[in-house]
C-alpha atoms as a PDB file:
ATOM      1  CA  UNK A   1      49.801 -58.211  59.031  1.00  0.00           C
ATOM      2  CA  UNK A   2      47.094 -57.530  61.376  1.00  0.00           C
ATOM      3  CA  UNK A   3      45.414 -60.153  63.418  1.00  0.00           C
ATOM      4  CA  UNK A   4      42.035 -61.420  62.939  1.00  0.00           C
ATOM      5  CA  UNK A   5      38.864 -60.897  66.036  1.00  0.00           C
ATOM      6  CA  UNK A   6      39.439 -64.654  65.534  1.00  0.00           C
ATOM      7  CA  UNK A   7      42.923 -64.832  66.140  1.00  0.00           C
ATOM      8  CA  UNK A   8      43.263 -63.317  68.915  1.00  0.00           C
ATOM      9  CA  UNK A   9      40.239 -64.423  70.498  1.00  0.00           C
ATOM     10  CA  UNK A  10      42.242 -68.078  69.395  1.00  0.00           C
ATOM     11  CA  UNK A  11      45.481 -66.788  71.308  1.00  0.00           C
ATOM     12  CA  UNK A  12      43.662 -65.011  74.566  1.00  0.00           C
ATOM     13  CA  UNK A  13      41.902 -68.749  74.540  1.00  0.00           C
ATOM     14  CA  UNK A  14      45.808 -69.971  74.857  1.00  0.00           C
ATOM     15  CA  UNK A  15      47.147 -67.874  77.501  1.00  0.00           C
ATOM     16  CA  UNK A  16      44.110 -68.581  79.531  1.00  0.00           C
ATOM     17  CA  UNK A  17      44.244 -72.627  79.029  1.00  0.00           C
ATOM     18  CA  UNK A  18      48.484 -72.419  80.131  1.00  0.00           C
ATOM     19  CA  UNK A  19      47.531 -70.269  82.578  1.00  0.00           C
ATOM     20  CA  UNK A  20      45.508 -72.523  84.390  1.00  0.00           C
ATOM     21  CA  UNK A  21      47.477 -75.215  84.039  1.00  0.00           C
ATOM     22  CA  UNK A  22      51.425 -74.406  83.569  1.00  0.00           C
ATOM     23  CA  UNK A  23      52.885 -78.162  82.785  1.00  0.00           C
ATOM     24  CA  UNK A  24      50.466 -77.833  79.658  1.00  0.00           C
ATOM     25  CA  UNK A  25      53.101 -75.095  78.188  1.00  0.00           C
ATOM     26  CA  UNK A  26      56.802 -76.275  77.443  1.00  0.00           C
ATOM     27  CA  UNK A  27      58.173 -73.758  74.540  1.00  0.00           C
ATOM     28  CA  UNK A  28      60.711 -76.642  73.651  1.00  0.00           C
ATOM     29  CA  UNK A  29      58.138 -79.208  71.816  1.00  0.00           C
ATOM     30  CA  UNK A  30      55.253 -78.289  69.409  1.00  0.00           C
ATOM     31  CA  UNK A  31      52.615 -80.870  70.696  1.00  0.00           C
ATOM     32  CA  UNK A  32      52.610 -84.251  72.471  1.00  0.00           C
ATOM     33  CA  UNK A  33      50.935 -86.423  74.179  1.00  0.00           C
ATOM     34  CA  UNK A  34      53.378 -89.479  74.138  1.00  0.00           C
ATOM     35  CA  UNK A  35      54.590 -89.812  77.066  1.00  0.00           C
ATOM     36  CA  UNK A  36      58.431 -91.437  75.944  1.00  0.00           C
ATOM     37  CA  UNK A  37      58.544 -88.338  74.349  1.00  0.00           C
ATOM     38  CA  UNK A  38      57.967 -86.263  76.863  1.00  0.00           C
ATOM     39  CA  UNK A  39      60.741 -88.304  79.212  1.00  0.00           C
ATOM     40  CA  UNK A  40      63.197 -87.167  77.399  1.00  0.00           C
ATOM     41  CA  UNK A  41      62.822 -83.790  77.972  1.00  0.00           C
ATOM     42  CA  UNK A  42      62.394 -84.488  81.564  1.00  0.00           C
ATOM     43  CA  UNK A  43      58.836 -82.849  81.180  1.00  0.00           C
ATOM     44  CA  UNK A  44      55.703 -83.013  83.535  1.00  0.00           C
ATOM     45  CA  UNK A  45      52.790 -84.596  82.095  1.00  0.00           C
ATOM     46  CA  UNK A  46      49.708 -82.717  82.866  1.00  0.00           C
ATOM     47  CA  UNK A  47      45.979 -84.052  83.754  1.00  0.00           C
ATOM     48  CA  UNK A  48      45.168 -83.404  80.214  1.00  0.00           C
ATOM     49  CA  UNK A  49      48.404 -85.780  78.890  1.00  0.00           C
ATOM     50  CA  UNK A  50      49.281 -83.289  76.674  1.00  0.00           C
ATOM     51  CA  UNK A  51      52.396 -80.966  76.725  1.00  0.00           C
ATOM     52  CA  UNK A  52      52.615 -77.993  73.739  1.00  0.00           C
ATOM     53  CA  UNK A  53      53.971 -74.584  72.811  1.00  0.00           C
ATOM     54  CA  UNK A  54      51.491 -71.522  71.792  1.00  0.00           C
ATOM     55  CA  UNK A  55      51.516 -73.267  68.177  1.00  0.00           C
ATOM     56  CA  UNK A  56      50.884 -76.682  69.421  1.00  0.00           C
ATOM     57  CA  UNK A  57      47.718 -75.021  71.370  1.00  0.00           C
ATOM     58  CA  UNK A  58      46.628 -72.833  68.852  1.00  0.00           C
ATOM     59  CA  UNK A  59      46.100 -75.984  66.622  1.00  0.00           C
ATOM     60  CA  UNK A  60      44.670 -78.388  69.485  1.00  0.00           C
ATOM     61  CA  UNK A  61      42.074 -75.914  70.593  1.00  0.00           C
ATOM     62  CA  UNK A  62      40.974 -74.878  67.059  1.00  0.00           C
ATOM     63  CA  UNK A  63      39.986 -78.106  66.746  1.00  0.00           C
ATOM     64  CA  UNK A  64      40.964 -78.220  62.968  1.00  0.00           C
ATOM     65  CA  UNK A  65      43.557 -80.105  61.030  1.00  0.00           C
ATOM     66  CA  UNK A  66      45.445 -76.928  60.013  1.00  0.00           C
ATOM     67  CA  UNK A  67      49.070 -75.782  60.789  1.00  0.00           C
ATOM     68  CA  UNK A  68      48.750 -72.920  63.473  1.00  0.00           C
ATOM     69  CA  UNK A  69      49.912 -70.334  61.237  1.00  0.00           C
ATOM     70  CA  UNK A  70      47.344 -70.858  59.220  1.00  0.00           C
ATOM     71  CA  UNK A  71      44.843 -71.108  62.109  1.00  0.00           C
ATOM     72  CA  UNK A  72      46.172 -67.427  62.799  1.00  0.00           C
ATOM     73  CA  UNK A  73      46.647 -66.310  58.978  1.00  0.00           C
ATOM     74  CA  UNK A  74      50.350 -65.172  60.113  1.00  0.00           C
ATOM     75  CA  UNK A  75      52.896 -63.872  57.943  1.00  0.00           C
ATOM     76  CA  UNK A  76      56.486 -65.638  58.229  1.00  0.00           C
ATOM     77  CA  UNK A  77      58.249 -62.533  60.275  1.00  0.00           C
ATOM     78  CA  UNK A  78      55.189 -62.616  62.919  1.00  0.00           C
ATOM     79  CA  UNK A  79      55.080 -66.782  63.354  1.00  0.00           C
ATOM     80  CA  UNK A  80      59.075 -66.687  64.026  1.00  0.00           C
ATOM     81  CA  UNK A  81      58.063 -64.024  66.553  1.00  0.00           C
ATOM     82  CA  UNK A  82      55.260 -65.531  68.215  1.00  0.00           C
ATOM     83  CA  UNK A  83      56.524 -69.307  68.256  1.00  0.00           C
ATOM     84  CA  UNK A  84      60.363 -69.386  68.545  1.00  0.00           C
ATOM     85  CA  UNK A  85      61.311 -67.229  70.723  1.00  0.00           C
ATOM     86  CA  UNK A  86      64.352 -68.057  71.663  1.00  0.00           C
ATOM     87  CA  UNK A  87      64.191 -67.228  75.870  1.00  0.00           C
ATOM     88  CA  UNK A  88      61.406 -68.594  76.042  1.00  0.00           C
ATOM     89  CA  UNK A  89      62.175 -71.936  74.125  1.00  0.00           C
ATOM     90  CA  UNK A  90      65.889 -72.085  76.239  1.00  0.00           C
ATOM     91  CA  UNK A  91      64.342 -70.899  79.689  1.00  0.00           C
ATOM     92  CA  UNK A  92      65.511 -73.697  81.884  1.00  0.00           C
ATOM     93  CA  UNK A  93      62.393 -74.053  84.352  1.00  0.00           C
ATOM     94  CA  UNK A  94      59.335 -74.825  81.382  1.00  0.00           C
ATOM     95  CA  UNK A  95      55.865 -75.778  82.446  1.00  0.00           C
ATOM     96  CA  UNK A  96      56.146 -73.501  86.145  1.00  0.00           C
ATOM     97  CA  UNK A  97      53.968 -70.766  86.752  1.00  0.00           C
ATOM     98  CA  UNK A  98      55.992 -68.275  85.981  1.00  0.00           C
ATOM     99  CA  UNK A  99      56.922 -69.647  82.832  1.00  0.00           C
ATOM    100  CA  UNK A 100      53.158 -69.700  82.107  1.00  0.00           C
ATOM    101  CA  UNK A 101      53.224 -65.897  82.930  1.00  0.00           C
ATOM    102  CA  UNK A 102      56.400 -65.169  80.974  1.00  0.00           C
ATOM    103  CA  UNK A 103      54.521 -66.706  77.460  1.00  0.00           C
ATOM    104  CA  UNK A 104      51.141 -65.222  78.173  1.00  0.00           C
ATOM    105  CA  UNK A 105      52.668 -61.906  79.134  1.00  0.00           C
ATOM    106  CA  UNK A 106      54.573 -63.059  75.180  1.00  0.00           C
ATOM    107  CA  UNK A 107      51.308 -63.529  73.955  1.00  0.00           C
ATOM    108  CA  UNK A 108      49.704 -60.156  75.290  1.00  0.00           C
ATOM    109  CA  UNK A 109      52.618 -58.006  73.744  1.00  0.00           C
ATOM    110  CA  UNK A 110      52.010 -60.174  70.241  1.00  0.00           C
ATOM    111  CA  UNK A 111      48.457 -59.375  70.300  1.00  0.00           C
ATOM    112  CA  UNK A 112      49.456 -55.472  71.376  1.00  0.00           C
ATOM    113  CA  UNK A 113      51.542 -55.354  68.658  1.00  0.00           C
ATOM    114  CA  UNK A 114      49.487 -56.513  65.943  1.00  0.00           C
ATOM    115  CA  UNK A 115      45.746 -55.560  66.148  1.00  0.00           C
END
């Protein structure tokens, strides 16, 4: 299924907002802002106090009370593919820099892929 101007406007919106700041991304929870959730994990909370994956994002900057697949009218195949990937969900150093790269350059191939 090919992605909406919206979409990917949506996603590029993403990559930039982890991008500039890299404990906001942790591929291993969908969205939080608690932070005895968060301890757990042993994850850094960011200025913001929130900590998400690209769906978790998707659905906090839309600013709507959708599910992210939705947000992004994906089919089943393309949300496994764009939110559990599974290096990026096990790679041991989340919310670094170059973890930030390693999902945007995820999100750049996604939005290659499918518009």
């Amino acid at each position: 299924m090919k992605l909406s101007r919206e979409a990917v406007t949506l996603l590029r919106k993403v990559k930039r907002h982890i991008l500039a700041e890299p404990k906001r991304i942790a591929m291993r929870v969908w969205r939080t802002d608690k932070p005895a959730y968060i301890r757990p994990y042993k994850l850094k909370v960011p200025p913001c106090g929130t900590v998400a994956c690209i769906g978790g994002w998707v659905e906090v900057l839309s600013k709507t009370t959708k599910e992210a697949w939705d947000i992004l009218g994906l089919a089943d195949a393309q949300q496994a593919e764009l939110f559990f990937d599974y290096e990026l969900q096990r790679a041991p150093r989340q919310q670094t820099p170059a973890h930030a790269r390693a999902v945007a350059d995820h999100i750049d191939r996604f939005i290659e892929k499918y518009t």
